[in-house]
N, C-alpha and C. Protein backbone atom coordinates (compact mmCIF):
# COMPACT_ATOMS: atom_id res chain seq x y z
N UNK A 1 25.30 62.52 -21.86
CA UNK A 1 24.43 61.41 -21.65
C UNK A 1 23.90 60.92 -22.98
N UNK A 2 24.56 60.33 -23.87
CA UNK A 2 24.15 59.83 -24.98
C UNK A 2 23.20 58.86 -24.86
N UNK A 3 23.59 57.79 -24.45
CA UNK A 3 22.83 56.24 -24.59
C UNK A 3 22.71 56.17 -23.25
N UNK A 4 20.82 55.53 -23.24
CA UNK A 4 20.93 54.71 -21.79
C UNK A 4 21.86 53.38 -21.68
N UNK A 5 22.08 53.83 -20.14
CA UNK A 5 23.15 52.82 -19.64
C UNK A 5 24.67 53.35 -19.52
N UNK A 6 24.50 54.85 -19.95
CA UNK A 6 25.74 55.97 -20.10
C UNK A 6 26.22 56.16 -18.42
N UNK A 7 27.42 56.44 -18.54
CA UNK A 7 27.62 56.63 -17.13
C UNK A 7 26.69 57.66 -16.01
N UNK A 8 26.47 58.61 -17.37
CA UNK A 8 25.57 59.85 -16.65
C UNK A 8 23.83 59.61 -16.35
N UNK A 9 24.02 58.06 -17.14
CA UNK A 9 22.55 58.04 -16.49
C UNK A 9 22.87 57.33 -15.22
N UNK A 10 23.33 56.59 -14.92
CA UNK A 10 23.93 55.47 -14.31
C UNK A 10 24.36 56.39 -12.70
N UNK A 11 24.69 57.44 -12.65
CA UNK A 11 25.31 59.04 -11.54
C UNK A 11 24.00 59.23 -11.15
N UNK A 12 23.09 59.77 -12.78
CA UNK A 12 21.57 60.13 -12.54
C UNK A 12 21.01 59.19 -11.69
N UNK A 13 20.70 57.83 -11.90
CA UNK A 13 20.13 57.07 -10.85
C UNK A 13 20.21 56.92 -9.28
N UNK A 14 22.04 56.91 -9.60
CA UNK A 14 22.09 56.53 -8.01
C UNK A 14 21.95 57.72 -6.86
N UNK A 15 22.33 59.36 -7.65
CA UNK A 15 21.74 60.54 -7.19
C UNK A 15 20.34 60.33 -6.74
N UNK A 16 19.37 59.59 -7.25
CA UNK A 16 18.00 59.91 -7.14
C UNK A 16 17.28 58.62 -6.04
N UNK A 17 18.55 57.89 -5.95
CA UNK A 17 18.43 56.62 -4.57
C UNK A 17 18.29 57.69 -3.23
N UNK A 18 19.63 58.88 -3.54
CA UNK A 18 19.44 59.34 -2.25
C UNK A 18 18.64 60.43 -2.03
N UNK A 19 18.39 61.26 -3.36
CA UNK A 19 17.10 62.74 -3.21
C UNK A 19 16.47 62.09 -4.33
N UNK A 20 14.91 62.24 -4.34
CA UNK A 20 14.02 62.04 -5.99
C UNK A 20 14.34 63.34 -6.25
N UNK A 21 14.61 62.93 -7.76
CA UNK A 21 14.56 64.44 -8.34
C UNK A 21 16.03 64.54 -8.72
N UNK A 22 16.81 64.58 -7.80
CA UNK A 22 17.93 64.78 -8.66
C UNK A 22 18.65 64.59 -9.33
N UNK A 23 18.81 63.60 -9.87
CA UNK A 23 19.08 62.46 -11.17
C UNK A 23 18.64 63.47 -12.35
N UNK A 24 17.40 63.76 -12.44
CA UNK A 24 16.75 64.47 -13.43
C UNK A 24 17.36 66.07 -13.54
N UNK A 25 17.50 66.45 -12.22
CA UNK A 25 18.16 67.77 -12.59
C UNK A 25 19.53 67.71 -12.52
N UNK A 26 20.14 66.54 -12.65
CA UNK A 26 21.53 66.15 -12.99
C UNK A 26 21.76 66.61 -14.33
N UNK A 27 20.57 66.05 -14.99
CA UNK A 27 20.41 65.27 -16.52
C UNK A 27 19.66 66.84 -17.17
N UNK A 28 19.16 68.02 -16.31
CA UNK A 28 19.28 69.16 -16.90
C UNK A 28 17.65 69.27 -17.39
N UNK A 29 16.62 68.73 -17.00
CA UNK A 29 15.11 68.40 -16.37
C UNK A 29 14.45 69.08 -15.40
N UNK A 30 14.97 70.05 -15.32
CA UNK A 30 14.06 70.91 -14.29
C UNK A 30 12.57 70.37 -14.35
N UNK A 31 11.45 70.76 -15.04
CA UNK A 31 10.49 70.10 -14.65
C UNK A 31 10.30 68.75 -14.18
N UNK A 32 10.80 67.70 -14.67
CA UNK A 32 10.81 66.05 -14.11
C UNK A 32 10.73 66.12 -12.54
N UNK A 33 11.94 66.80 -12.54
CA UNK A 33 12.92 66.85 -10.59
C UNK A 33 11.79 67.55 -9.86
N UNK A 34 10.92 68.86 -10.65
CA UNK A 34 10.61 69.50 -9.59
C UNK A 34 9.08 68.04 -9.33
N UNK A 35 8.54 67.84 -10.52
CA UNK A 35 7.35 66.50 -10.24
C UNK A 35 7.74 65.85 -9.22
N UNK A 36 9.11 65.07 -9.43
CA UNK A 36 9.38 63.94 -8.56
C UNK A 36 9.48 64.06 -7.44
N UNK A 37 10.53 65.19 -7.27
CA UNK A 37 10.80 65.53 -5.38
C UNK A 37 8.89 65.88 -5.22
N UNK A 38 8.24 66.55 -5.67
CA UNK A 38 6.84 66.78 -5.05
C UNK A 38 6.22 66.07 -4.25
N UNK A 39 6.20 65.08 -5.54
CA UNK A 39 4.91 63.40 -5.04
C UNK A 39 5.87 62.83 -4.11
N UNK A 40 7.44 62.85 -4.79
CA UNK A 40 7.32 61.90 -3.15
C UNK A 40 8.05 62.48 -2.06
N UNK A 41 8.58 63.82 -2.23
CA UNK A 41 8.32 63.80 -0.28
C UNK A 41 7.27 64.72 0.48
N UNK A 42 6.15 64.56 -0.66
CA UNK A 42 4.69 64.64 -0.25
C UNK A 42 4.46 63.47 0.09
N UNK A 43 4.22 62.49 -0.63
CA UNK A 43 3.86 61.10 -0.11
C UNK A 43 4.69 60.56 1.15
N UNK A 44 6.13 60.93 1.56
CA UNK A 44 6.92 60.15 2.57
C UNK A 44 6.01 60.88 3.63
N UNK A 45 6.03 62.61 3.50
CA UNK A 45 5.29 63.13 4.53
C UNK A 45 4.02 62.68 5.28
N UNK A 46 3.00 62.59 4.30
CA UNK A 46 1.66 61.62 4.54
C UNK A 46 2.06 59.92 4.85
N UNK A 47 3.29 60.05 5.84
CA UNK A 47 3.08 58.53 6.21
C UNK A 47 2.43 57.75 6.78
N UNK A 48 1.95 58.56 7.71
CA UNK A 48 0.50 58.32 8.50
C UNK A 48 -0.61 57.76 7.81
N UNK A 49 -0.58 58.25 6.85
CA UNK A 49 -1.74 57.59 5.63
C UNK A 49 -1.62 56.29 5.01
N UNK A 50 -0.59 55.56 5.02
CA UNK A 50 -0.26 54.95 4.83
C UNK A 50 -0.06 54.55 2.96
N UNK A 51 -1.30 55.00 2.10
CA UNK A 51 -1.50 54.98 1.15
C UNK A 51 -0.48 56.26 0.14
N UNK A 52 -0.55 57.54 0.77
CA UNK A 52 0.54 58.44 0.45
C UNK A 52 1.85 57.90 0.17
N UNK A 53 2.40 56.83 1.60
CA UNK A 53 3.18 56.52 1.81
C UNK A 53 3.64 55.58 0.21
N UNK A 54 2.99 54.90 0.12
CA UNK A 54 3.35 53.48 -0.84
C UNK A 54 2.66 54.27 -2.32
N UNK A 55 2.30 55.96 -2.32
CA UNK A 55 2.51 56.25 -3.97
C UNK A 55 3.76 56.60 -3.97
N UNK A 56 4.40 57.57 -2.84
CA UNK A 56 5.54 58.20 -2.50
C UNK A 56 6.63 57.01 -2.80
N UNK A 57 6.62 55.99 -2.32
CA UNK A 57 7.54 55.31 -2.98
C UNK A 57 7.80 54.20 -4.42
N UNK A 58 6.85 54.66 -4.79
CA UNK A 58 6.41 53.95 -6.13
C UNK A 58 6.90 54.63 -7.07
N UNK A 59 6.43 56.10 -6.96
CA UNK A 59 7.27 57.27 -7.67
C UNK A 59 8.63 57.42 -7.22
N UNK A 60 9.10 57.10 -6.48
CA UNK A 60 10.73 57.18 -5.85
C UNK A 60 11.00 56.37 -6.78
N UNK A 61 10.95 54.69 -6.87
CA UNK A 61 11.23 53.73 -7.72
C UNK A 61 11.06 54.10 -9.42
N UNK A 62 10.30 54.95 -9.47
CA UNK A 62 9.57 55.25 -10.80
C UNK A 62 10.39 56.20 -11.37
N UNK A 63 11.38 57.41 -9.89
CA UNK A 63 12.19 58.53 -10.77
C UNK A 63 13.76 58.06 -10.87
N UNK A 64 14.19 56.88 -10.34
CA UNK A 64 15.31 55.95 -10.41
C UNK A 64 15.41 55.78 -11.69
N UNK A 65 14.15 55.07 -11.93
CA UNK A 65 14.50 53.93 -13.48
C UNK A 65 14.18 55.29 -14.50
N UNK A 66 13.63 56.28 -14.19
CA UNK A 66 13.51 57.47 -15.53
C UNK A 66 15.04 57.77 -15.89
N UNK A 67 15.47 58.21 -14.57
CA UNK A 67 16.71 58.31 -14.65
C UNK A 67 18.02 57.75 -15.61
N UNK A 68 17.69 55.87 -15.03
CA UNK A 68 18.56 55.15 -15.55
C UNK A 68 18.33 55.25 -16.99
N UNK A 69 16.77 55.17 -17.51
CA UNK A 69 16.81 55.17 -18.71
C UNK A 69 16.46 55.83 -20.43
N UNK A 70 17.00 57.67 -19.50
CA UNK A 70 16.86 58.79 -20.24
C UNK A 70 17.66 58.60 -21.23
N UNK A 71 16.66 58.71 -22.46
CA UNK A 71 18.04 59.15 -23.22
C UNK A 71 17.47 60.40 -24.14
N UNK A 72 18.65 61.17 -24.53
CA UNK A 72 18.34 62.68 -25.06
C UNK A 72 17.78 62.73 -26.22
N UNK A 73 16.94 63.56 -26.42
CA UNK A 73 16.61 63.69 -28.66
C UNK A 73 17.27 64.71 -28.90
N UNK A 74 17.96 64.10 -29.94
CA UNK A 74 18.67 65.40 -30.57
C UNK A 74 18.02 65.62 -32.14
N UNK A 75 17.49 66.71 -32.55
CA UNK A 75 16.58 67.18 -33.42
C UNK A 75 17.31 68.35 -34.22
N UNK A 76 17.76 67.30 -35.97
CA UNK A 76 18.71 68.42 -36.74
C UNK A 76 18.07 68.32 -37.30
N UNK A 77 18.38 69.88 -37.80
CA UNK A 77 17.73 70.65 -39.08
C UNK A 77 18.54 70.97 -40.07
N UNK A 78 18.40 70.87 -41.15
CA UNK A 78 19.34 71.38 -42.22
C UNK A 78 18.70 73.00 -43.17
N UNK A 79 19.52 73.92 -43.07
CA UNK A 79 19.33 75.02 -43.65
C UNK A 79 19.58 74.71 -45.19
């Protein structure tokens, strides 16, 4: 996954249309995925609330575009 707009972000996204979260642990993010799946299928759960509902999918929309537009740091050192 070099550059956003890489195919692997591009897998990452559309993975995370169908589970939040997994885009990110596509992309090797364990913490991100475990945030995202949280809030929102905590929030889908609290649909009744209606307000749960519409953070739950805000963050759905919110772990799409992280997805689409991760890109990695790579951090060299010279000995």
């Amino acid at each position: 996954m070099a550059e956003q707009g890489s195919a692997g972000n591009v897998i990452a996204a559309i993975c995370n249309v169908f589970f939040p979260g997994l885009g990110q642990l596509v992309q090797g993010r364990i913490g991100a995925a475990l945030f995202f799946a949280i809030v929102v299928f905590g929030g889908y759960a609290l649909w009744f609330l209606v307000i749960p509902a519409i953070i739950g999918g805000i963050f759905h929309l919110w772990s799409i575009i992280d997805a689409a537009k991760f890109r990695k740091v790579v951090i060299y050192r010279e000995y």
